[in-house]
C-alpha atoms as a PDB file:
ATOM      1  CA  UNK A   1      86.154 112.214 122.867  1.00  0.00           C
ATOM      2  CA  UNK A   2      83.749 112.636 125.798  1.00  0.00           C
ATOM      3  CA  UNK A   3      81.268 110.180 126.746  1.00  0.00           C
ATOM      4  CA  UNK A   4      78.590 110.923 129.163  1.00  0.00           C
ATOM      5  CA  UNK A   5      77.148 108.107 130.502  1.00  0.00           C
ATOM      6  CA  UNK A   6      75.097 106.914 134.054  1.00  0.00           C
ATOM      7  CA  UNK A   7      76.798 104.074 133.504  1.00  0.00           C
ATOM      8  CA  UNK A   8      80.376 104.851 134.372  1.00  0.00           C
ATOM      9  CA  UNK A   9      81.336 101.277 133.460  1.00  0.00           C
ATOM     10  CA  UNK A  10      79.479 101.963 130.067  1.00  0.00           C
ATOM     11  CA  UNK A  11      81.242 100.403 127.120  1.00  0.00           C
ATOM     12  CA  UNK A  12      84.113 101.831 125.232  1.00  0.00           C
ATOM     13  CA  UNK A  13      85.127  99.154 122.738  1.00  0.00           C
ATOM     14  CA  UNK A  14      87.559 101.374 120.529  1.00  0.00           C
ATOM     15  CA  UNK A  15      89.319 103.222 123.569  1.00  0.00           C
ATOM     16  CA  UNK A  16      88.457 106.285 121.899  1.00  0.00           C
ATOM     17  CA  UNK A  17      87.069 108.107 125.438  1.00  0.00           C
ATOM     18  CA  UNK A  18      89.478 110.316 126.170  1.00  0.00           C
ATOM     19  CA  UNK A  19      86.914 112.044 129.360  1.00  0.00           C
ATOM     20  CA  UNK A  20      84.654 110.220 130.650  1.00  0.00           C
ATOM     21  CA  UNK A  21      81.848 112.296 132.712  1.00  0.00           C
ATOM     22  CA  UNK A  22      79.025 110.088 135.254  1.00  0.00           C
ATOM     23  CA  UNK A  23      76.123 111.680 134.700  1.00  0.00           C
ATOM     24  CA  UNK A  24      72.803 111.802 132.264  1.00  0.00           C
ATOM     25  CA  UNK A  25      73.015 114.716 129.809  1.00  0.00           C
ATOM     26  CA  UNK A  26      69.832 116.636 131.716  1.00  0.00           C
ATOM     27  CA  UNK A  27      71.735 116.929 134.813  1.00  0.00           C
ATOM     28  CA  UNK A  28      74.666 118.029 133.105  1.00  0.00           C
ATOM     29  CA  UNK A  29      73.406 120.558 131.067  1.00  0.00           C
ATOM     30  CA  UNK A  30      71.683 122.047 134.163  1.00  0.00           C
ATOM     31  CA  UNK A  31      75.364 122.475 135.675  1.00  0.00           C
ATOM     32  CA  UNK A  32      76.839 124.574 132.619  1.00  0.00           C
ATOM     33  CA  UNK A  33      76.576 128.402 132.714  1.00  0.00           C
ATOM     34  CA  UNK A  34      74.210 129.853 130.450  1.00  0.00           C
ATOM     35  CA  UNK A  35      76.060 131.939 127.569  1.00  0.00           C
ATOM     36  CA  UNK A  36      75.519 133.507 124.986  1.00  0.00           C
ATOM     37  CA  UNK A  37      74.157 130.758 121.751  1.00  0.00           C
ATOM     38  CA  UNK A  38      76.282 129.805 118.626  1.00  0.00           C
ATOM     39  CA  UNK A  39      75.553 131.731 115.931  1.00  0.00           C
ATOM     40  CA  UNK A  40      75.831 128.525 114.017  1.00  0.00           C
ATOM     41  CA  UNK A  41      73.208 127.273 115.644  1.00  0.00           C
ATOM     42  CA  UNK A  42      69.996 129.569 114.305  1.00  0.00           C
ATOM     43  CA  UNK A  43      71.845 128.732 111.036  1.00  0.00           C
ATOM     44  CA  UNK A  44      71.250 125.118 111.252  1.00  0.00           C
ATOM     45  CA  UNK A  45      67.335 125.660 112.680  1.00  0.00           C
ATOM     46  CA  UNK A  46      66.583 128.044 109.864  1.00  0.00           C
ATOM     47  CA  UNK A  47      67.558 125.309 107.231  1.00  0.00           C
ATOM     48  CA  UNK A  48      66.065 122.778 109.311  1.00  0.00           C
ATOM     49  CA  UNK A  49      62.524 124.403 108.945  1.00  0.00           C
ATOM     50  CA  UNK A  50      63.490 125.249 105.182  1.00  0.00           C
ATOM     51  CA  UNK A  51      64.489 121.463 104.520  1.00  0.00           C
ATOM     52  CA  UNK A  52      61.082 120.677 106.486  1.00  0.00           C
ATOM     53  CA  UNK A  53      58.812 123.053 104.745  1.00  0.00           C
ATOM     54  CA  UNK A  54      60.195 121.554 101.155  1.00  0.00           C
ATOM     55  CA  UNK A  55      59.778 117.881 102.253  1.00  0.00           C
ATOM     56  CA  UNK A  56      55.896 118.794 103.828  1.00  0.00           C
ATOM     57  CA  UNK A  57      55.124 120.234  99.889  1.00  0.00           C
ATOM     58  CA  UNK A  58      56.296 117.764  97.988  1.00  0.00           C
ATOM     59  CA  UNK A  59      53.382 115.465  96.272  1.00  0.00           C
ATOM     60  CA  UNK A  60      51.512 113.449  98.309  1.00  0.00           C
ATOM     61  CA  UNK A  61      51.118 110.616  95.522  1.00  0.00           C
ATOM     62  CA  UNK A  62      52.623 108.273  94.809  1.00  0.00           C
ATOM     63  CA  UNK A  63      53.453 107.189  98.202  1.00  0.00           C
ATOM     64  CA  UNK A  64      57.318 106.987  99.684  1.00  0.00           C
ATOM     65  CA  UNK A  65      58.826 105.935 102.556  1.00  0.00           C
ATOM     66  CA  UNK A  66      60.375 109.513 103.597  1.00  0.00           C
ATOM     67  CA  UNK A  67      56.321 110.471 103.473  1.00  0.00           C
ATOM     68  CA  UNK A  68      55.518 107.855 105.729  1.00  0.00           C
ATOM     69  CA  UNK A  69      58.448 107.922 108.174  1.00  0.00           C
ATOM     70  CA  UNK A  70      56.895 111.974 108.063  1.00  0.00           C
ATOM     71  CA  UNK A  71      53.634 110.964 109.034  1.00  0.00           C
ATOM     72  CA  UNK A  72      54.359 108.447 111.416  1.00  0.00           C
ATOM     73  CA  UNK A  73      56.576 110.844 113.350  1.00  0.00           C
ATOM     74  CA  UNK A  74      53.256 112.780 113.418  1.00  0.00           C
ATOM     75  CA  UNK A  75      50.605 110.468 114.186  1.00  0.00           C
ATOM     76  CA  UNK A  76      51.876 108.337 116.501  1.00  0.00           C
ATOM     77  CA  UNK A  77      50.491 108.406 119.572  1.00  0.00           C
ATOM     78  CA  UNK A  78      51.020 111.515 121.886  1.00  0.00           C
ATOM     79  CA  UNK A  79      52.419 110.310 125.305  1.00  0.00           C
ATOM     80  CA  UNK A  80      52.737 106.436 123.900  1.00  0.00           C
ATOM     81  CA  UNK A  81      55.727 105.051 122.784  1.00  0.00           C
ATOM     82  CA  UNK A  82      57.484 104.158 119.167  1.00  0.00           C
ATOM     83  CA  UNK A  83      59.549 100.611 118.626  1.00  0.00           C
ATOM     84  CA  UNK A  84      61.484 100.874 115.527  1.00  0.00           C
ATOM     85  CA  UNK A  85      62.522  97.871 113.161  1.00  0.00           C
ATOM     86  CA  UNK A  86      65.795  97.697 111.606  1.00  0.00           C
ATOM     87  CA  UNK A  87      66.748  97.958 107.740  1.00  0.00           C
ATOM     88  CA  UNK A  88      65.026 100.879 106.410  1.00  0.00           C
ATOM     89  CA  UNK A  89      62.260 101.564 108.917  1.00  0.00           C
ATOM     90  CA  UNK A  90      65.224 102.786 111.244  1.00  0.00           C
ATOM     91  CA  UNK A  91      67.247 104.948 108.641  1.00  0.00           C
ATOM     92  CA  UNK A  92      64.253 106.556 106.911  1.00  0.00           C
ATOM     93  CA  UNK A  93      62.652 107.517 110.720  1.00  0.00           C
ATOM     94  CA  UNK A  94      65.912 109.027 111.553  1.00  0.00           C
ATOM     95  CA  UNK A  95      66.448 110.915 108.276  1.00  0.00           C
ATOM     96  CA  UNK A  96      62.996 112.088 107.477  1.00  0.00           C
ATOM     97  CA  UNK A  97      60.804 112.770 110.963  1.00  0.00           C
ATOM     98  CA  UNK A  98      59.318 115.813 111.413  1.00  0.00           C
ATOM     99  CA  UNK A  99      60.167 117.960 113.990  1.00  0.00           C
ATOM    100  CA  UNK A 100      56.789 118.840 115.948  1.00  0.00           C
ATOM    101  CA  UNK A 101      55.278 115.321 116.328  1.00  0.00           C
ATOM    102  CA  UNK A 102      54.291 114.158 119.962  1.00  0.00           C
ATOM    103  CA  UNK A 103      56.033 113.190 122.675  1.00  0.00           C
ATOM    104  CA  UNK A 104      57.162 109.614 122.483  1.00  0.00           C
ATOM    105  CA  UNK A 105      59.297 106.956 124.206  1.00  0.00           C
ATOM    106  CA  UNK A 106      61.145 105.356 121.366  1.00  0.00           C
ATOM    107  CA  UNK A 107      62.915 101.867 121.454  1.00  0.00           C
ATOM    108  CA  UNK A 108      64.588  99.367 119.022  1.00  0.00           C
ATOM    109  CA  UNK A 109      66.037  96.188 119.101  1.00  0.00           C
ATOM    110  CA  UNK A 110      68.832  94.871 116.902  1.00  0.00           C
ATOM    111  CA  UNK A 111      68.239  91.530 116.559  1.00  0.00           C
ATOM    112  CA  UNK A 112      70.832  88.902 116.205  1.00  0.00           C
ATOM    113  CA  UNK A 113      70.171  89.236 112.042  1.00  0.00           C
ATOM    114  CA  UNK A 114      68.668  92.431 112.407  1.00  0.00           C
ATOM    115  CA  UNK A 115      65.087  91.428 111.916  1.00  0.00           C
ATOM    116  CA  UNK A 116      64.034  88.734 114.157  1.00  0.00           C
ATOM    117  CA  UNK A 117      62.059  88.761 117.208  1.00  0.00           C
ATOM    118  CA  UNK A 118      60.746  92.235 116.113  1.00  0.00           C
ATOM    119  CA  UNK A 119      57.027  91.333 117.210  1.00  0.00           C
ATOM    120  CA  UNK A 120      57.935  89.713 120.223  1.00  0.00           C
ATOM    121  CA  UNK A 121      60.245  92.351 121.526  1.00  0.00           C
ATOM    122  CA  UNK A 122      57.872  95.099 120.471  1.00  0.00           C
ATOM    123  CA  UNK A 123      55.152  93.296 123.015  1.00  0.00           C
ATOM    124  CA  UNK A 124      57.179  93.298 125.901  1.00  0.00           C
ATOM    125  CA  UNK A 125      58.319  97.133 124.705  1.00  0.00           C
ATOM    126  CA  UNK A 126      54.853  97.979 125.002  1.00  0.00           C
ATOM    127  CA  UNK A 127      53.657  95.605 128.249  1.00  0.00           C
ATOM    128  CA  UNK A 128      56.582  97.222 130.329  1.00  0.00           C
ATOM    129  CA  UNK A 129      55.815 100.813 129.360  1.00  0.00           C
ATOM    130  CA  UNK A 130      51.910 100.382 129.987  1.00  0.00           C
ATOM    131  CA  UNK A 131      51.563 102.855 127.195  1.00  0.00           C
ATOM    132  CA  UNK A 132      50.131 102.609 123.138  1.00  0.00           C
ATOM    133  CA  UNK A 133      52.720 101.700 121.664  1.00  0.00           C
ATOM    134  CA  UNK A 134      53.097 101.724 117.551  1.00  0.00           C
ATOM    135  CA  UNK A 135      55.904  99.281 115.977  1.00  0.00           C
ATOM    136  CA  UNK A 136      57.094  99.934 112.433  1.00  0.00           C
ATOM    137  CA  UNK A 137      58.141  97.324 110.481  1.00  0.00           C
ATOM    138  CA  UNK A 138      59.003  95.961 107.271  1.00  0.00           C
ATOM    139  CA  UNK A 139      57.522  93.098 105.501  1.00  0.00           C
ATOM    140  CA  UNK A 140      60.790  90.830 105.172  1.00  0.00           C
ATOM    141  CA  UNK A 141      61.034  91.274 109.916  1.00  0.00           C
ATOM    142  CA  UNK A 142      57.495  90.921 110.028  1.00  0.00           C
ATOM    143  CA  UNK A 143      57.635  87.221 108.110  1.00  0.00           C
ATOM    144  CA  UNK A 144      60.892  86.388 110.326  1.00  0.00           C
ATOM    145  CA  UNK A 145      58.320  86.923 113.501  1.00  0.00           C
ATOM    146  CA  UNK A 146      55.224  86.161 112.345  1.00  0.00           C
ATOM    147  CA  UNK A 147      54.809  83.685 115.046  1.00  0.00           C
ATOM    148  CA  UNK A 148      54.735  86.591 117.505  1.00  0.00           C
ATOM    149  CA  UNK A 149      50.740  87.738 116.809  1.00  0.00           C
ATOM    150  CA  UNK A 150      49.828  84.114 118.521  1.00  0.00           C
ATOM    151  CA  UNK A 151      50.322  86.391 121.799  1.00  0.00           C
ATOM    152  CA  UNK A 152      49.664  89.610 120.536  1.00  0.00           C
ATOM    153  CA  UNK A 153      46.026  90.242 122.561  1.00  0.00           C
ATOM    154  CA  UNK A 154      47.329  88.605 125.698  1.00  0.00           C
ATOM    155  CA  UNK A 155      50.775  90.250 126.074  1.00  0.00           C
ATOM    156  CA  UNK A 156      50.059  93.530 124.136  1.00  0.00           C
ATOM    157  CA  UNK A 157      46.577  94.792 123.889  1.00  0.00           C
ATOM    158  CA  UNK A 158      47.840  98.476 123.038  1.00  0.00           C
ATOM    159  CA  UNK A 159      50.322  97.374 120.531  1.00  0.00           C
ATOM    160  CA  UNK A 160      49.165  98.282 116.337  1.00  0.00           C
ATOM    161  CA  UNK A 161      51.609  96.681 114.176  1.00  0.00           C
ATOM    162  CA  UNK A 162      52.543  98.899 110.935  1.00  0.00           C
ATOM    163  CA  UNK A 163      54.285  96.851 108.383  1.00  0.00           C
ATOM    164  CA  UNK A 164      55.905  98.242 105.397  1.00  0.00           C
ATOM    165  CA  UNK A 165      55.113  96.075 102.525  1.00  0.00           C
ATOM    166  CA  UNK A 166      57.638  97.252  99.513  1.00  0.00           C
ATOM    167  CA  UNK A 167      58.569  93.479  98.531  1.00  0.00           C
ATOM    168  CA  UNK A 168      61.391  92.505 100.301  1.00  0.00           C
ATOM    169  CA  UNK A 169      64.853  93.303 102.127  1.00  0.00           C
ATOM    170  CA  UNK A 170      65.784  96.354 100.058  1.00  0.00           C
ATOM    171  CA  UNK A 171      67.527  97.886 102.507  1.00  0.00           C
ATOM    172  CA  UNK A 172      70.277  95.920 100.194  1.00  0.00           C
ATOM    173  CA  UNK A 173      69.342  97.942  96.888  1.00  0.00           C
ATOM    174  CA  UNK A 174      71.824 100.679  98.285  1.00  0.00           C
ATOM    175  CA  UNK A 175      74.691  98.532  99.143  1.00  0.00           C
ATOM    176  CA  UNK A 176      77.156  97.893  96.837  1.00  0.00           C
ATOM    177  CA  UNK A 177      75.548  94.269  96.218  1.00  0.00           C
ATOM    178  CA  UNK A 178      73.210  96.414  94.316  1.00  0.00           C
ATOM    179  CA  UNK A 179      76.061  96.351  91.411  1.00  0.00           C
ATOM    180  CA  UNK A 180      75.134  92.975  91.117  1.00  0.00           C
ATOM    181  CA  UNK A 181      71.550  92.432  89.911  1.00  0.00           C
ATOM    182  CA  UNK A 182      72.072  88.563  89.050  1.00  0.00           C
ATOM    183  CA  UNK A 183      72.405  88.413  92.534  1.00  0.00           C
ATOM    184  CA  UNK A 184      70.458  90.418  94.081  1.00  0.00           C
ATOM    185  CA  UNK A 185      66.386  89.861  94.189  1.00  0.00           C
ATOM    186  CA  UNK A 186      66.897  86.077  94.844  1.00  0.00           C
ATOM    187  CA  UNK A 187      69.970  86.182  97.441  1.00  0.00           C
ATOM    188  CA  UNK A 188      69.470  89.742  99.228  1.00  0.00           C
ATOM    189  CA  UNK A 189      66.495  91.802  98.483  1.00  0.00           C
ATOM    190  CA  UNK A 190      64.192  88.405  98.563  1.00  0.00           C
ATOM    191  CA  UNK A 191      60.831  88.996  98.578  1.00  0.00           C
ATOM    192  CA  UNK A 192      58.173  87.040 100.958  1.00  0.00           C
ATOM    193  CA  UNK A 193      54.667  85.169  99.715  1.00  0.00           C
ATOM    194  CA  UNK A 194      53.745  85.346 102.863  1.00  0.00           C
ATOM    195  CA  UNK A 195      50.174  87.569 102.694  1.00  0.00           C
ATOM    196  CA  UNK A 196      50.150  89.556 105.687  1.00  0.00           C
ATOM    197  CA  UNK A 197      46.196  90.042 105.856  1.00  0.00           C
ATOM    198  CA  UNK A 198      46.079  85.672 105.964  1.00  0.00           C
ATOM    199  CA  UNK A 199      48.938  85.397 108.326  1.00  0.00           C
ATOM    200  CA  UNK A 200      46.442  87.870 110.726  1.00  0.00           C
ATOM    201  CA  UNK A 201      43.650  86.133 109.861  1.00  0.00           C
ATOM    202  CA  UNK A 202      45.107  83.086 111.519  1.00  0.00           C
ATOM    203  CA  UNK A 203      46.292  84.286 114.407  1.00  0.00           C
ATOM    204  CA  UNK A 204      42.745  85.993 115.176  1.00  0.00           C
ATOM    205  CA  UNK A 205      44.459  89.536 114.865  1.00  0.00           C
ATOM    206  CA  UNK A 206      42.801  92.756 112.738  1.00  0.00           C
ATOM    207  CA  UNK A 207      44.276  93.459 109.672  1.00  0.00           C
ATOM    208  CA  UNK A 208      43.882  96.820 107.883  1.00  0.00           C
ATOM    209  CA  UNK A 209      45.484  97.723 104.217  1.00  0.00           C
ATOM    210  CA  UNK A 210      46.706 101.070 103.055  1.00  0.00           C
ATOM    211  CA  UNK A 211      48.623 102.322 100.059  1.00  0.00           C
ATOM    212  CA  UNK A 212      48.086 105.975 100.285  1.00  0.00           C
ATOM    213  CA  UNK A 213      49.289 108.329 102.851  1.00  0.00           C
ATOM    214  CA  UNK A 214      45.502 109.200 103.575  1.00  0.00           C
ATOM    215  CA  UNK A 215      44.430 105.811 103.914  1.00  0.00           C
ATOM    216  CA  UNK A 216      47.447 105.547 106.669  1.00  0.00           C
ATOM    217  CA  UNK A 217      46.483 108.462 108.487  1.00  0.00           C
ATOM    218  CA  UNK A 218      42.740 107.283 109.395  1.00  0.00           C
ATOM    219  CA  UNK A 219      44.116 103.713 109.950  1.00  0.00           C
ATOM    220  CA  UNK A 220      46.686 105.571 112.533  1.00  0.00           C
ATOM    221  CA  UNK A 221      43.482 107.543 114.039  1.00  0.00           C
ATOM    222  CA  UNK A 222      41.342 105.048 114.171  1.00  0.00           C
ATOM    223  CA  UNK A 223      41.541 104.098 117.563  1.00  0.00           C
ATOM    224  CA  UNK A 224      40.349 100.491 116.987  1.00  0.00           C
ATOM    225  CA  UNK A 225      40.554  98.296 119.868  1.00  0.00           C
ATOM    226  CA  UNK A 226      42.951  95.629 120.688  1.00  0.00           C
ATOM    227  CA  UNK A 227      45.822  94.717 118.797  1.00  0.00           C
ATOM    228  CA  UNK A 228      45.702  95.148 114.954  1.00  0.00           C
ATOM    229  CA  UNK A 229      47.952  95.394 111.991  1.00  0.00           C
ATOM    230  CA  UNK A 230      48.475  98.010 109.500  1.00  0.00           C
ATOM    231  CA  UNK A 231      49.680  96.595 105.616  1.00  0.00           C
ATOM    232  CA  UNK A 232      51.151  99.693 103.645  1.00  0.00           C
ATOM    233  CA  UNK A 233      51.852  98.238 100.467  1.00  0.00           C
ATOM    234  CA  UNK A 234      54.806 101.046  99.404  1.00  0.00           C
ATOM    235  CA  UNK A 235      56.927 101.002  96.261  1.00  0.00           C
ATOM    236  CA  UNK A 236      60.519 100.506  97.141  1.00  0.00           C
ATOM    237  CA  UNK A 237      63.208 103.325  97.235  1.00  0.00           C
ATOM    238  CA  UNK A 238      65.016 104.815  94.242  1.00  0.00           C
ATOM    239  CA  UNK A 239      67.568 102.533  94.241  1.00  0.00           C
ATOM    240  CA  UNK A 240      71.126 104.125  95.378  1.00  0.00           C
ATOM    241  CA  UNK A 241      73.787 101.738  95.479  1.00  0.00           C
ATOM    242  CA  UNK A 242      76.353 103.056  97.630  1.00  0.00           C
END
């Protein structure tokens, strides 16, 4: 196992570093010899693009989250940045981006249960960078942090909020917990009252709703000013219980 790391002191709680190498990964690829590719490797692009072309023609309607984590990828903002909330938001952007979207700096925060203190960190994400920043979220991390829009135009100006709304934690619905439906809606996958659009209205913050992919692209394009949130009421995830 080789780590490379700037941070020679960087953490290696399972001993399994066998070679540890002091550098970032630019400046070490720039020291290798150039040779001749991997054969493997057009192998892997060519199904890449065929995996992408067949996800890009798929319906448009009704709306899932691999079609949104798509068009995110796409439409965030070129040169801005990307902060990433946990449960599915996280899995289904790493899974399902597309390949050519812009140029982003991307962040995420775990949380100490995953899905608090999304909001806040997300400001101070976007305040350090100086840059538009978009933060994806889902409903259940938004209502754990709703108190973080009462500083949302001072700390964060540049900062749109996108919340995915599919009723609850369902991250959950493919754990094996999902065997276990008695259990499940009320103790795991337990979905909020909270109404987003009321809980912006309060805090004096835009609120925009979309259930379409279309309707989420000209909310991403907008350009509004100041801080605003997105709602994209999606259905859940075929549910795959692992």
């Amino acid at each position: 196992h080789v780590r490379v790391a700037r941070d020679a002191a960087a953490a290696d709680p399972s001993g399994a570093v066998t070679w540890g190498v002091d550098a970032d990964l630019e400046g070490l690829l720039a020291c290798l010899p150039a040779g001749a590719p991997d054969p493997r490797v057009s192998a892997w692009r060519e199904r890449s693009a065929q995996l992408e072309a067949a996800l890009d023609a798929r319906p448009t309607a009704p709306l899932t989250e691999e079609q949104l984590a798509r068009l995110i990828s796409r439409a965030a903002p070129d040169g801005g940045a990307l902060f990433v909330g946990n449960s599915m938001p996280i899995r289904d952007l790493d899974r399902w981006s597309a390949s050519d979207g812009p140029s982003l700096v991307v962040g995420a925060n775990r949380g100490a249960s995953g899905i608090d203190g999304l909001i806040a960190t997300a400001c101070g994400f976007s305040r350090g960078l100086g840059r538009p920043t978009l933060l994806v979220l889902g409903d259940q991390s938004f209502a754990h942090d709703v108190g973080g829009l009462a500083v949302l135009a001072e700390v964060a100006p540049d900062l749109t909020v996108l919340v995915v709304n599919n009723g609850g934690g369902h991250i959950f619905d493919r754990l094996p917990i999902a065997r276990h439906p008695e259990l499940l809606e009320r103790w795991f996958t337990a979905p909020q009252r909270l109404s987003i659009a009321s809980a912006c209205s309060a805090f004096g913050v835009d609120h925009a709703g979309a259930s379409t992919l279309a309707e989420v692209q000209r909310a991403l394009v907008s350009g509004a000013p100041g801080p605003r949130v997105i709602e994209v009421s999606a259905p859940p995830a075929e549910r795959q219980p692992g």
